[in-house]
Protein backbone atom coordinates (compact mmCIF):
# COMPACT_ATOMS: atom_id res chain seq x y z
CA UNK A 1 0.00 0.00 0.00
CA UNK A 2 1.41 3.20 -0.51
CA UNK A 3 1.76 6.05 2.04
CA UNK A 4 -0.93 8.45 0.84
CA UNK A 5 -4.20 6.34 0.47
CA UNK A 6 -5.04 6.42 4.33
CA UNK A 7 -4.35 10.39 3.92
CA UNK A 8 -6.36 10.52 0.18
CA UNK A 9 -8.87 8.50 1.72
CA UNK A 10 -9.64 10.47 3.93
CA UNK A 11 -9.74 14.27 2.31
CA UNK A 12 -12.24 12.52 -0.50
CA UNK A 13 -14.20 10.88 2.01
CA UNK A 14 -15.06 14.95 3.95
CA UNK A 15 -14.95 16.62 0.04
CA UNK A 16 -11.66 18.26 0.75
CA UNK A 17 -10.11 19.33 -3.31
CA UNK A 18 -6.06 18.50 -3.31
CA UNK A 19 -3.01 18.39 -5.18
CA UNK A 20 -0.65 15.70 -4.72
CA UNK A 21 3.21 16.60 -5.42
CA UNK A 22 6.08 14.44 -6.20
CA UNK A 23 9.14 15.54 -4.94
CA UNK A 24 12.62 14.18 -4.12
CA UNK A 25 12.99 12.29 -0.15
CA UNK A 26 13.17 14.48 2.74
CA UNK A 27 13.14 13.70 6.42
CA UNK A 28 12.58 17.61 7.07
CA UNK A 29 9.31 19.79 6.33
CA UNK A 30 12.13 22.28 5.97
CA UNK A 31 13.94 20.50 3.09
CA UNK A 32 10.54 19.34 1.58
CA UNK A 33 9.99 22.76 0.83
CA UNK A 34 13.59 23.24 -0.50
CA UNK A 35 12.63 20.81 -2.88
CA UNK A 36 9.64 21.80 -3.83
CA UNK A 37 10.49 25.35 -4.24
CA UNK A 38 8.61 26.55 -1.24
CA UNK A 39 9.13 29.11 1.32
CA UNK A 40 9.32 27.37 4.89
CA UNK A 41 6.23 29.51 6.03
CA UNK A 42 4.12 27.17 3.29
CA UNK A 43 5.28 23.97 4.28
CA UNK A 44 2.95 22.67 7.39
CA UNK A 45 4.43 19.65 9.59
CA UNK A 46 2.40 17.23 11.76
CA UNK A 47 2.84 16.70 15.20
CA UNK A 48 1.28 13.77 17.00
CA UNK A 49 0.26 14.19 20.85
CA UNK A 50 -1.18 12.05 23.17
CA UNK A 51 -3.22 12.54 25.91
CA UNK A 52 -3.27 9.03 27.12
CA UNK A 53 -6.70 8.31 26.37
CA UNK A 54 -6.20 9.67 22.63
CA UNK A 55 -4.03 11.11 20.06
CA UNK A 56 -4.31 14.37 18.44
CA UNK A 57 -2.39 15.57 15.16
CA UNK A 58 -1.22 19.40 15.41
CA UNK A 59 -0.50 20.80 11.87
CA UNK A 60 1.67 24.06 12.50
CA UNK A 61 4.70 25.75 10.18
CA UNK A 62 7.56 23.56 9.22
CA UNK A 63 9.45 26.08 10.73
CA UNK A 64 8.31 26.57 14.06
CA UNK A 65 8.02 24.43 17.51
CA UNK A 66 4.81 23.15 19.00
CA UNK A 67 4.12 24.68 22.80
CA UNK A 68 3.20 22.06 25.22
CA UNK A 69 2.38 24.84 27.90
CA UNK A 70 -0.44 26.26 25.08
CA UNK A 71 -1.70 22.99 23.48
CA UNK A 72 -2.39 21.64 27.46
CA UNK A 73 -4.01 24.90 28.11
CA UNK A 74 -5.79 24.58 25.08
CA UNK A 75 -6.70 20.61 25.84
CA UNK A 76 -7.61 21.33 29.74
CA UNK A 77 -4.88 18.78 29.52
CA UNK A 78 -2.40 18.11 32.40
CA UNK A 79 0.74 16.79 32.45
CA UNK A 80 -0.13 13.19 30.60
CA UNK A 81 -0.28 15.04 27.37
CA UNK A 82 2.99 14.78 25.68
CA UNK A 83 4.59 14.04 21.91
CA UNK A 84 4.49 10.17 20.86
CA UNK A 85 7.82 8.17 21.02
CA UNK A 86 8.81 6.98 17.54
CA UNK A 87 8.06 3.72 18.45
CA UNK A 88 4.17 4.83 19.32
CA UNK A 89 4.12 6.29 16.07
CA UNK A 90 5.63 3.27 13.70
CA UNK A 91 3.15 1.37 15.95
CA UNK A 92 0.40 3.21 16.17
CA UNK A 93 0.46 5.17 12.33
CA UNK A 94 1.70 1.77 10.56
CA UNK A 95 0.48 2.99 7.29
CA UNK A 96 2.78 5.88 7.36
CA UNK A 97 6.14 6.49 6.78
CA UNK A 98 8.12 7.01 10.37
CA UNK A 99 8.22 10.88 10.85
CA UNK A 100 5.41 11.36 7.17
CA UNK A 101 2.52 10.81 9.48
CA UNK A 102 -0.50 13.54 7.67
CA UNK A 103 -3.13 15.33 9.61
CA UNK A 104 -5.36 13.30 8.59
CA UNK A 105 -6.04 10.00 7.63
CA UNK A 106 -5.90 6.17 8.99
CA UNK A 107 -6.96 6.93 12.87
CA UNK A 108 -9.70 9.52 13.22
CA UNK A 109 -8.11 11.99 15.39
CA UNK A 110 -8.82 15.27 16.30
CA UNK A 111 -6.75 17.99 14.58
CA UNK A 112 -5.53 21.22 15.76
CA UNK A 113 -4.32 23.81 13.08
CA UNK A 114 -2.17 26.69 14.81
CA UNK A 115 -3.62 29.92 13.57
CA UNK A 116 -0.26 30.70 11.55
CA UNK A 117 -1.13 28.07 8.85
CA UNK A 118 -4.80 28.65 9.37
CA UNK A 119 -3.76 32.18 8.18
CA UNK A 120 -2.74 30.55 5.08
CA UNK A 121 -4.87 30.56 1.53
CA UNK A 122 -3.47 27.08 0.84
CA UNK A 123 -0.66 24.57 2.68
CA UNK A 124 1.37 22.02 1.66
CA UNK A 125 2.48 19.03 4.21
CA UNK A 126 3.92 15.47 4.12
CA UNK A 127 0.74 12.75 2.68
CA UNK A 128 2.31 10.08 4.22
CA UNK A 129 5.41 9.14 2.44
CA UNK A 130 8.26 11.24 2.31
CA UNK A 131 8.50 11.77 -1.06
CA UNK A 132 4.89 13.33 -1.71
CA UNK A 133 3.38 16.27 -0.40
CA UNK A 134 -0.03 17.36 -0.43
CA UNK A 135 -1.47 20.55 -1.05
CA UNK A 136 -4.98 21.75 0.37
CA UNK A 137 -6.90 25.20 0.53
CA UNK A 138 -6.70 25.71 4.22
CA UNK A 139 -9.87 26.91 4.80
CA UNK A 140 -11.70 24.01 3.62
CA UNK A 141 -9.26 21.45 5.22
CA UNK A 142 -10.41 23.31 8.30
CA UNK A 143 -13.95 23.44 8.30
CA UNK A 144 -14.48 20.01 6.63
CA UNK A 145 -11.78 18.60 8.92
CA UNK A 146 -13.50 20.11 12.05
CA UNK A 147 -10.13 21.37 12.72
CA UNK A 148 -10.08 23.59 16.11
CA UNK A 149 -7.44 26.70 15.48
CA UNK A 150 -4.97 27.83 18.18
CA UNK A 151 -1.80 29.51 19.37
CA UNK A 152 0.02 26.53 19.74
CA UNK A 153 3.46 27.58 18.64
CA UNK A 154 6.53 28.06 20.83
CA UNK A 155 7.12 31.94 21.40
């Protein structure tokens, strides 16, 4: 199976329109959008949390760092909410490439878009496999994704 059809799936399954893109490997958002021409501030990365009870996928800037302080104040989380291990992720996100794991797609999680890519007319971020990006109109990957919109980069 390849890396995007959990991710594909799932935008045609809520109507959300994308673009697929081809582009060399990467292991960083940041280099993805070196290679796809891109400035860093349209590249998006996913961030997988857990809560213990459930996992959560926060899309924010390639170049930026997610804020544990804001997402648990965000969450009414306390201190059980922190980033999965690799090894949750490969076991948990098996249809994924390690570290290409999409906002969506495979589990039904709850997503939270920090309000810098939300900002954004369209985004691009990793669809599962390290060499292919997706691109979505933001707002619609929002709304249809019931997306909740935050402050939840580092300062």
């Amino acid at each position: 199976m390849d890396g995007t059809e959990p991710l594909t799936a799932a935008l045609d399954r809520l109507g959300i329109g994308y673009e697929l893109i081809e582009h060399e490997r990467t292991d960083r958002a940041v280099d993805e959008a070196v290679a796809l021409g891109l400035g860093a501030g349209e590249i998006a990365k996913t961030v997988v949390v857990t809560t213990g009870a459930e996992n959560l996928r926060v899309l924010l800037p390639a170049s930026e760092r997610v804020d544990m302080h804001k997402l648990r104040d965000l969450l009414e989380a306390g201190k059980e909410l922190h980033l999965l291990t690799e090894e949750a992720l490969g076991s948990e996100y098996p249809e994924f490439e390690l570290g290409a794991v999409p906002p969506l797609g495979g589990r039904d999680d709850r997503v939270v878009v920090d309000q810098r890519v939300a900002a954004l007319e369209s985004v691009v971020f990793e669809a599962g496999a390290h060499d292919r990006s997706a691109r979505v109109k933001t707002a619609e990957f929002v709304i249809r994704a019931s997306a909740r919109v935050a402050d939840v980069c580092a300062d």
